[in-house]
C-alpha atoms as a PDB file:
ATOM      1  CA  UNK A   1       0.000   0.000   0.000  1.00  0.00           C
ATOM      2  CA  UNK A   2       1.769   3.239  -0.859  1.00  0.00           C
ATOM      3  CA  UNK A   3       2.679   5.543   2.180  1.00  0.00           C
ATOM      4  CA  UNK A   4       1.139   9.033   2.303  1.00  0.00           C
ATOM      5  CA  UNK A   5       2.198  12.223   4.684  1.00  0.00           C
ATOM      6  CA  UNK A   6      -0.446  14.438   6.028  1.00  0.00           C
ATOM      7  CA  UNK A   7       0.598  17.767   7.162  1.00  0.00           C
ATOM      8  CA  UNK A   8      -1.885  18.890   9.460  1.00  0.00           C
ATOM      9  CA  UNK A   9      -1.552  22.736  10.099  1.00  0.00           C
ATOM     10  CA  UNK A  10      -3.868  24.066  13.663  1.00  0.00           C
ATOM     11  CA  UNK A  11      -4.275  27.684  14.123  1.00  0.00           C
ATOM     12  CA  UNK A  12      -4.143  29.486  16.045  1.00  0.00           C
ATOM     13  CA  UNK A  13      -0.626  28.295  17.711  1.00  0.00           C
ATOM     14  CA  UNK A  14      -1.372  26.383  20.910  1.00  0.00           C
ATOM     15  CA  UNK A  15       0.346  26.600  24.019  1.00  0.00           C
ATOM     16  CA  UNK A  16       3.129  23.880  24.928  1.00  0.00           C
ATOM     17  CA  UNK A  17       1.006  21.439  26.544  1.00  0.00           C
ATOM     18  CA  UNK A  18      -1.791  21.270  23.886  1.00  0.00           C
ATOM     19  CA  UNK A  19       0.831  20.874  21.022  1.00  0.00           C
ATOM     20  CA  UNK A  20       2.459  18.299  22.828  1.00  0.00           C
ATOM     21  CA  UNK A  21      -0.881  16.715  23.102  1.00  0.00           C
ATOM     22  CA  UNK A  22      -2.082  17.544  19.720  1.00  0.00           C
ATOM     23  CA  UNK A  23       0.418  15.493  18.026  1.00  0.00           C
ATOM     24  CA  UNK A  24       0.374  12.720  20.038  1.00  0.00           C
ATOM     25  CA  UNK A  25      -3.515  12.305  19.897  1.00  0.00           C
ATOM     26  CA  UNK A  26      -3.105  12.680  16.096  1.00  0.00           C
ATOM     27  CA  UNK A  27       0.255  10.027  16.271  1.00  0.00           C
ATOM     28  CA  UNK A  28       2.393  12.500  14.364  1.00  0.00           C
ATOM     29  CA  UNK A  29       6.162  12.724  14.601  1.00  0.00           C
ATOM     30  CA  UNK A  30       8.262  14.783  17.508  1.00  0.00           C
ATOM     31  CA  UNK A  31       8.922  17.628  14.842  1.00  0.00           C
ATOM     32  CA  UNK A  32       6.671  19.596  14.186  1.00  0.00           C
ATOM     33  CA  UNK A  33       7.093  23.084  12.175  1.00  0.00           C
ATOM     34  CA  UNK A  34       5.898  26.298  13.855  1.00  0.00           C
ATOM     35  CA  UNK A  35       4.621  28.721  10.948  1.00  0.00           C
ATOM     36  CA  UNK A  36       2.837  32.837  10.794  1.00  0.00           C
ATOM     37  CA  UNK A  37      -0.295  30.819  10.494  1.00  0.00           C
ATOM     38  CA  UNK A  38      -0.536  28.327  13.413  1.00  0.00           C
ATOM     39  CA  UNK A  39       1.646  24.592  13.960  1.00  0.00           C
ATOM     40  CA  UNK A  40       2.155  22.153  11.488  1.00  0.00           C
ATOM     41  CA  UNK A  41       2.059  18.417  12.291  1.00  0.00           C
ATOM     42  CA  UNK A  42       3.228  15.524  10.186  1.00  0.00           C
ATOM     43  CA  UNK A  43       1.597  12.564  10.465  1.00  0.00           C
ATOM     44  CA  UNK A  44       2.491   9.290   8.333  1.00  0.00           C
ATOM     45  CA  UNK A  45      -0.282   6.548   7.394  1.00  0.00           C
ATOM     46  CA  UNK A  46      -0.898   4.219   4.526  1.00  0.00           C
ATOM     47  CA  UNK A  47      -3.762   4.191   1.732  1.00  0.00           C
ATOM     48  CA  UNK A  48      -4.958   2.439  -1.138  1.00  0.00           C
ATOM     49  CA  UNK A  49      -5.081   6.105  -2.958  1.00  0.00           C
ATOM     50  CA  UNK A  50      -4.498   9.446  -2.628  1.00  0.00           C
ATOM     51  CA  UNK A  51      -8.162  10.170  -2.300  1.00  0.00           C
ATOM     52  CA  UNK A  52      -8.571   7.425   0.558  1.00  0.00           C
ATOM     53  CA  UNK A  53      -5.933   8.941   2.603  1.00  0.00           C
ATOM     54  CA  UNK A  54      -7.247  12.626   1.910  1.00  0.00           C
ATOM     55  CA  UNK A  55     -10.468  11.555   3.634  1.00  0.00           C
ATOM     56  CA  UNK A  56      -8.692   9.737   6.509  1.00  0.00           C
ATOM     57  CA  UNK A  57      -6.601  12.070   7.134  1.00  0.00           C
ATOM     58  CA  UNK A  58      -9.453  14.773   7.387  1.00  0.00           C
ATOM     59  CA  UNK A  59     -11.371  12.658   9.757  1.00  0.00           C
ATOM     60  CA  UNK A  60      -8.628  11.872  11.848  1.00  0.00           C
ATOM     61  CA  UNK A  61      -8.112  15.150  12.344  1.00  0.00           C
ATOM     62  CA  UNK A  62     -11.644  15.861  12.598  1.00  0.00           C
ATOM     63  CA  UNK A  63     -12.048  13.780  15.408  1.00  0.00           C
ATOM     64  CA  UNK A  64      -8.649  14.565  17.132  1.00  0.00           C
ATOM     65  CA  UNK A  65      -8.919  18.674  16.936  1.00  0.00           C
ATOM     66  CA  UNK A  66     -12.797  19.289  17.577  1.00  0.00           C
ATOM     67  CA  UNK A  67     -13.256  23.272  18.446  1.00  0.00           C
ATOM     68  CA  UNK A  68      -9.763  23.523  16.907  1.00  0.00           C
ATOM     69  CA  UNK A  69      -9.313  25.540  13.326  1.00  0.00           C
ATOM     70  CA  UNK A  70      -6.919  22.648  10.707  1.00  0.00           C
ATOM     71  CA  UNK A  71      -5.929  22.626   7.488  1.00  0.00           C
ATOM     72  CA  UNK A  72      -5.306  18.937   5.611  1.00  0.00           C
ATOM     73  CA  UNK A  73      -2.398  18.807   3.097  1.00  0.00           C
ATOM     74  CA  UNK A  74      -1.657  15.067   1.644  1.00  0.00           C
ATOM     75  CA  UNK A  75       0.830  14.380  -0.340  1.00  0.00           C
ATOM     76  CA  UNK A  76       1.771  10.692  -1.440  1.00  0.00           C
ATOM     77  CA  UNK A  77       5.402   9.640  -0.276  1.00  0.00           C
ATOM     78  CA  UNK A  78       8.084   8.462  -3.161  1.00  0.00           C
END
């Protein structure tokens, strides 16, 4: 199954503690970008298609960030 990143941006930037939280609720990696526009998290999964992991990724985060403002990039891994 091909290997897809999310990048998972949350605005605006939380404090420590919720970050901290934040990515391991949504089972991203330790580094995670600070940007003008909020945190970015990367988070890796696995798909059948691009499309598939667009939606899972955008539930996931759904689910994870509720009362939180997120973006959804994916982008399929070479």
């Amino acid at each position: 199954m091909p290997a897809y990143l999310a990048r998972i941006t949350v605005s605006p930037v939380p404090d420590d503690g919720e970050r901290f939280g934040m990515a391991d609720a949504l089972g991203a990696d330790a580094d995670h970008e600070m940007s003008d526009g909020g945190v970015i998290f990367h988070v890796l999964g696995e798909a059948p298609d691009l499309s598939a992991a667009t939606a899972a990724g955008r539930q996931h985060a759904a689910e994870v960030l509720d009362g939180y403002t997120f973006e959804v990039e994916v982008h399929e891994l070479p």
